[in-house]
C-alpha atoms as a PDB file:
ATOM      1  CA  UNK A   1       0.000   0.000   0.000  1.00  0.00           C
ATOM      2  CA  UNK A   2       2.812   1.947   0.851  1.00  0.00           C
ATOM      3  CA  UNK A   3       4.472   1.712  -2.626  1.00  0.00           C
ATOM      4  CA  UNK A   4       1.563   2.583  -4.002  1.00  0.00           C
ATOM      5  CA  UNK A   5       1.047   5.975  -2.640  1.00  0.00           C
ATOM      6  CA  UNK A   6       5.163   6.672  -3.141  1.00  0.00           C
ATOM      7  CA  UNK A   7       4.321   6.120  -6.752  1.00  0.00           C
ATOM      8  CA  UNK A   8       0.844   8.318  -6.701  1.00  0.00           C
ATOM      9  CA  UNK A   9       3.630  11.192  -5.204  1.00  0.00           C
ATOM     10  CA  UNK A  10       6.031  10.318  -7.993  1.00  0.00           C
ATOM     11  CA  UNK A  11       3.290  11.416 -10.483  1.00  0.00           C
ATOM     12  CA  UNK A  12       3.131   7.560 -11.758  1.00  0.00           C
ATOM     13  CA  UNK A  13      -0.454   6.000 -12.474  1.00  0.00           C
ATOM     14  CA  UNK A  14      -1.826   3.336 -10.306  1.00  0.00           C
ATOM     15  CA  UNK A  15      -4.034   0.335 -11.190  1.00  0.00           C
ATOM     16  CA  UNK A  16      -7.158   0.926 -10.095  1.00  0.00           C
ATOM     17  CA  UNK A  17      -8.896  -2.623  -9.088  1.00  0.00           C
ATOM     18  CA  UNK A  18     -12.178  -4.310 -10.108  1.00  0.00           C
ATOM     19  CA  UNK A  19     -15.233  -3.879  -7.149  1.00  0.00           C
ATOM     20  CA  UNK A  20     -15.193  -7.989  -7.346  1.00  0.00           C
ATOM     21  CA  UNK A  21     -12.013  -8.543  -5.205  1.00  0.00           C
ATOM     22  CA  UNK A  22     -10.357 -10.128  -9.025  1.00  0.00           C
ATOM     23  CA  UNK A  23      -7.056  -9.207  -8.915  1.00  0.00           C
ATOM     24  CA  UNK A  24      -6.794  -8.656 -12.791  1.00  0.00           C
ATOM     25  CA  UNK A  25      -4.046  -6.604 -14.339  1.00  0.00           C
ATOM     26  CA  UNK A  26      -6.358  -4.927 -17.017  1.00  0.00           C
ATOM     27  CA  UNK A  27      -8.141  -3.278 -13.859  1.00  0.00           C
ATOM     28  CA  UNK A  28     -11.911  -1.646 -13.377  1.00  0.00           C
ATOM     29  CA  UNK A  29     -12.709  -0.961 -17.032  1.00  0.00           C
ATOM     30  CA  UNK A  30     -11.599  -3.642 -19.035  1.00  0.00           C
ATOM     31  CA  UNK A  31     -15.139  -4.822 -19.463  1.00  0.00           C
ATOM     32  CA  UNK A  32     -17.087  -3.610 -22.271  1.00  0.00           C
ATOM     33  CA  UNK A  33     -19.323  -0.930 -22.295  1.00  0.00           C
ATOM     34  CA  UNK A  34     -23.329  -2.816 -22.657  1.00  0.00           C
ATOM     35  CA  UNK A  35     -25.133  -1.730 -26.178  1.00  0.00           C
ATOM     36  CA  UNK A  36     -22.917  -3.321 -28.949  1.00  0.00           C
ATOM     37  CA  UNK A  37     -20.296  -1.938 -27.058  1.00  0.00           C
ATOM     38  CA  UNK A  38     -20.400   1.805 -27.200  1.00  0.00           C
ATOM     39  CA  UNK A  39     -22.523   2.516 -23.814  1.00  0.00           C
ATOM     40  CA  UNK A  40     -26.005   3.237 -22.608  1.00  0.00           C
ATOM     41  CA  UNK A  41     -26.235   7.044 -23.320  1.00  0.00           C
ATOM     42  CA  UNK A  42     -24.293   6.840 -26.460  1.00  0.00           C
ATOM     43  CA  UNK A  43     -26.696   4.406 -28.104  1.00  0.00           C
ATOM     44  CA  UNK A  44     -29.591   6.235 -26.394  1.00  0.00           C
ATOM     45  CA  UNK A  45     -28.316   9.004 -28.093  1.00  0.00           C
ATOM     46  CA  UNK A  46     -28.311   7.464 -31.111  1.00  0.00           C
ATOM     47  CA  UNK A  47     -31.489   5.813 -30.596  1.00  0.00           C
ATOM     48  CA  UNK A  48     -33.152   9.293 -29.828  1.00  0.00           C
ATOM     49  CA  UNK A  49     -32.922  10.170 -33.508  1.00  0.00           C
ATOM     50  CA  UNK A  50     -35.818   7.629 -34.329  1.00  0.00           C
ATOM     51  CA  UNK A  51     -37.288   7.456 -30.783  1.00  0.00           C
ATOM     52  CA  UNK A  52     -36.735  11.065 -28.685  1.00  0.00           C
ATOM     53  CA  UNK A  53     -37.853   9.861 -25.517  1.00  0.00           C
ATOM     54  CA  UNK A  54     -34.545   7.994 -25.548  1.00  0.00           C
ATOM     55  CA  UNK A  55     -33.158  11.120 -24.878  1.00  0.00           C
ATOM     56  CA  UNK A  56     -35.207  11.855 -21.873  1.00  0.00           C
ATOM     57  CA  UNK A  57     -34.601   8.526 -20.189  1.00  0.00           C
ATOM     58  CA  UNK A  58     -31.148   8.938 -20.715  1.00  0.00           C
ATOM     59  CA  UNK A  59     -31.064  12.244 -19.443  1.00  0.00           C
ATOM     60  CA  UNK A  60     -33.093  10.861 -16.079  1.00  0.00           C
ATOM     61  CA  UNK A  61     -30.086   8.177 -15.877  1.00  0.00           C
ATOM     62  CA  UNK A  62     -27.277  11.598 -15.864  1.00  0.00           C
ATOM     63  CA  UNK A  63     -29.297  13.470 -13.316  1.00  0.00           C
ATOM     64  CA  UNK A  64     -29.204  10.643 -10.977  1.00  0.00           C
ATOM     65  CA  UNK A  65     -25.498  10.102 -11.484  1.00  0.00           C
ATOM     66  CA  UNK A  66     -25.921   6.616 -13.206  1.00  0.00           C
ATOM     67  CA  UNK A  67     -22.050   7.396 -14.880  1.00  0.00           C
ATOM     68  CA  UNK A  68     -20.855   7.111 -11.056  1.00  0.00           C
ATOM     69  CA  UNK A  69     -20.669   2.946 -11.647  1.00  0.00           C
ATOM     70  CA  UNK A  70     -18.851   3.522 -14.768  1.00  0.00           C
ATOM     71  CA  UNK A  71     -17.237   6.804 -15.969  1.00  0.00           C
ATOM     72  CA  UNK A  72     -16.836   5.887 -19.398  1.00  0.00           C
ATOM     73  CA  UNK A  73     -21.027   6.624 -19.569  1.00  0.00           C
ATOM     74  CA  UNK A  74     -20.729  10.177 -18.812  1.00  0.00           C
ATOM     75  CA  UNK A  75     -20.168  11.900 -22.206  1.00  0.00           C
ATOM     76  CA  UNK A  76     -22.763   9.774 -23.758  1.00  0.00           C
ATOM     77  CA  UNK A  77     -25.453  10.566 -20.956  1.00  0.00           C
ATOM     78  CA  UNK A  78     -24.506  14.200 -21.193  1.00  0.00           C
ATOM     79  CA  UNK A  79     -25.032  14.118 -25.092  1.00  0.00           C
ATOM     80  CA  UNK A  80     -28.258  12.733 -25.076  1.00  0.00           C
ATOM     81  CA  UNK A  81     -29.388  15.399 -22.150  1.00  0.00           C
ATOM     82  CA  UNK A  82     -28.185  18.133 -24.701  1.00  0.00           C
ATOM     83  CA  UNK A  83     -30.008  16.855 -27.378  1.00  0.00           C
ATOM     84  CA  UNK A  84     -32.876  16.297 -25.003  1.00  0.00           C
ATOM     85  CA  UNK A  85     -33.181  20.061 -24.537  1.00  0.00           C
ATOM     86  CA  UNK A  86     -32.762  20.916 -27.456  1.00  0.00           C
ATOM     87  CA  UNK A  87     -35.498  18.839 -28.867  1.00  0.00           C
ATOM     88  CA  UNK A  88     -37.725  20.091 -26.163  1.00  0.00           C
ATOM     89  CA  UNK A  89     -37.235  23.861 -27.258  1.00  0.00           C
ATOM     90  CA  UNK A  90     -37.586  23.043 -30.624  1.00  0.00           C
ATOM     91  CA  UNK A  91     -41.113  21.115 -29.899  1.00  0.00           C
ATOM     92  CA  UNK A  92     -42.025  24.107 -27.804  1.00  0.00           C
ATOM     93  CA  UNK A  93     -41.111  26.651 -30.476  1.00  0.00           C
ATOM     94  CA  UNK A  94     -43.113  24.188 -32.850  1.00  0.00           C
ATOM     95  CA  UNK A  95     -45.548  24.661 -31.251  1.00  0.00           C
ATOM     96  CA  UNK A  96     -45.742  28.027 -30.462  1.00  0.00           C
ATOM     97  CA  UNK A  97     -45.616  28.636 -34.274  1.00  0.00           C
ATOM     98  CA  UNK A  98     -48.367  26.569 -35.003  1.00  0.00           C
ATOM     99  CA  UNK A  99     -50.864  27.528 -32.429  1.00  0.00           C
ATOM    100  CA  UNK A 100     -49.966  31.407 -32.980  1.00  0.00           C
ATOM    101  CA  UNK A 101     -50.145  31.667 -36.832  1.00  0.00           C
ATOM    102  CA  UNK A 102     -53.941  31.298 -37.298  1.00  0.00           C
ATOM    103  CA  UNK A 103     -54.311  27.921 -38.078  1.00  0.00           C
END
């Protein structure tokens, strides 16, 4: 333990260890990210394209710090939240429009 944090001091990088007690070599992330590989909010960002309330549930999973069990999910999560909002102001302008201009 020791060794470790003279190393941390020396500016070196330390292994950080899987939850399960394994004591791999490849570390915490070496497993694949779930959804063909490529992670929950990226392929619910994806997804949202075709089916926006993707988006939103992907969104819910940032806000309650779902990327906390695996930080690899984070810019994913945060993509889909942007494009979350910005579908939402688009369907409010949208709509705005429509119910406005006398239709």
């Amino acid at each position: 333990m020791t060794a470790n944090l003279e190393e941390q001091k020396k500016g070196k990088y330390i292994l950080i260890r899987d939850r399960d007690g394994e004591d791999s070599e490849l570390g915490l992330f070496y497993k694949p990210l779930p959804c063909f590989g490529c992670g929950i909010g990226w392929f619910s960002f994806l997804l949202g394209f075709v089916f926006p309330l993707a988006w939103y549930i992907a969104t819910f999973l940032y806000l309650i710090n779902y990327y906390r069990r695996d930080p690899r999910e984070r810019s994913g999560l945060a993509a889909s939240a942007i494009a979350a909002l910005i579908f939402s102001v688009a369907l409010v302008i949208t709509v705005l429009v429509l119910v406005f201009s006398g239709r």
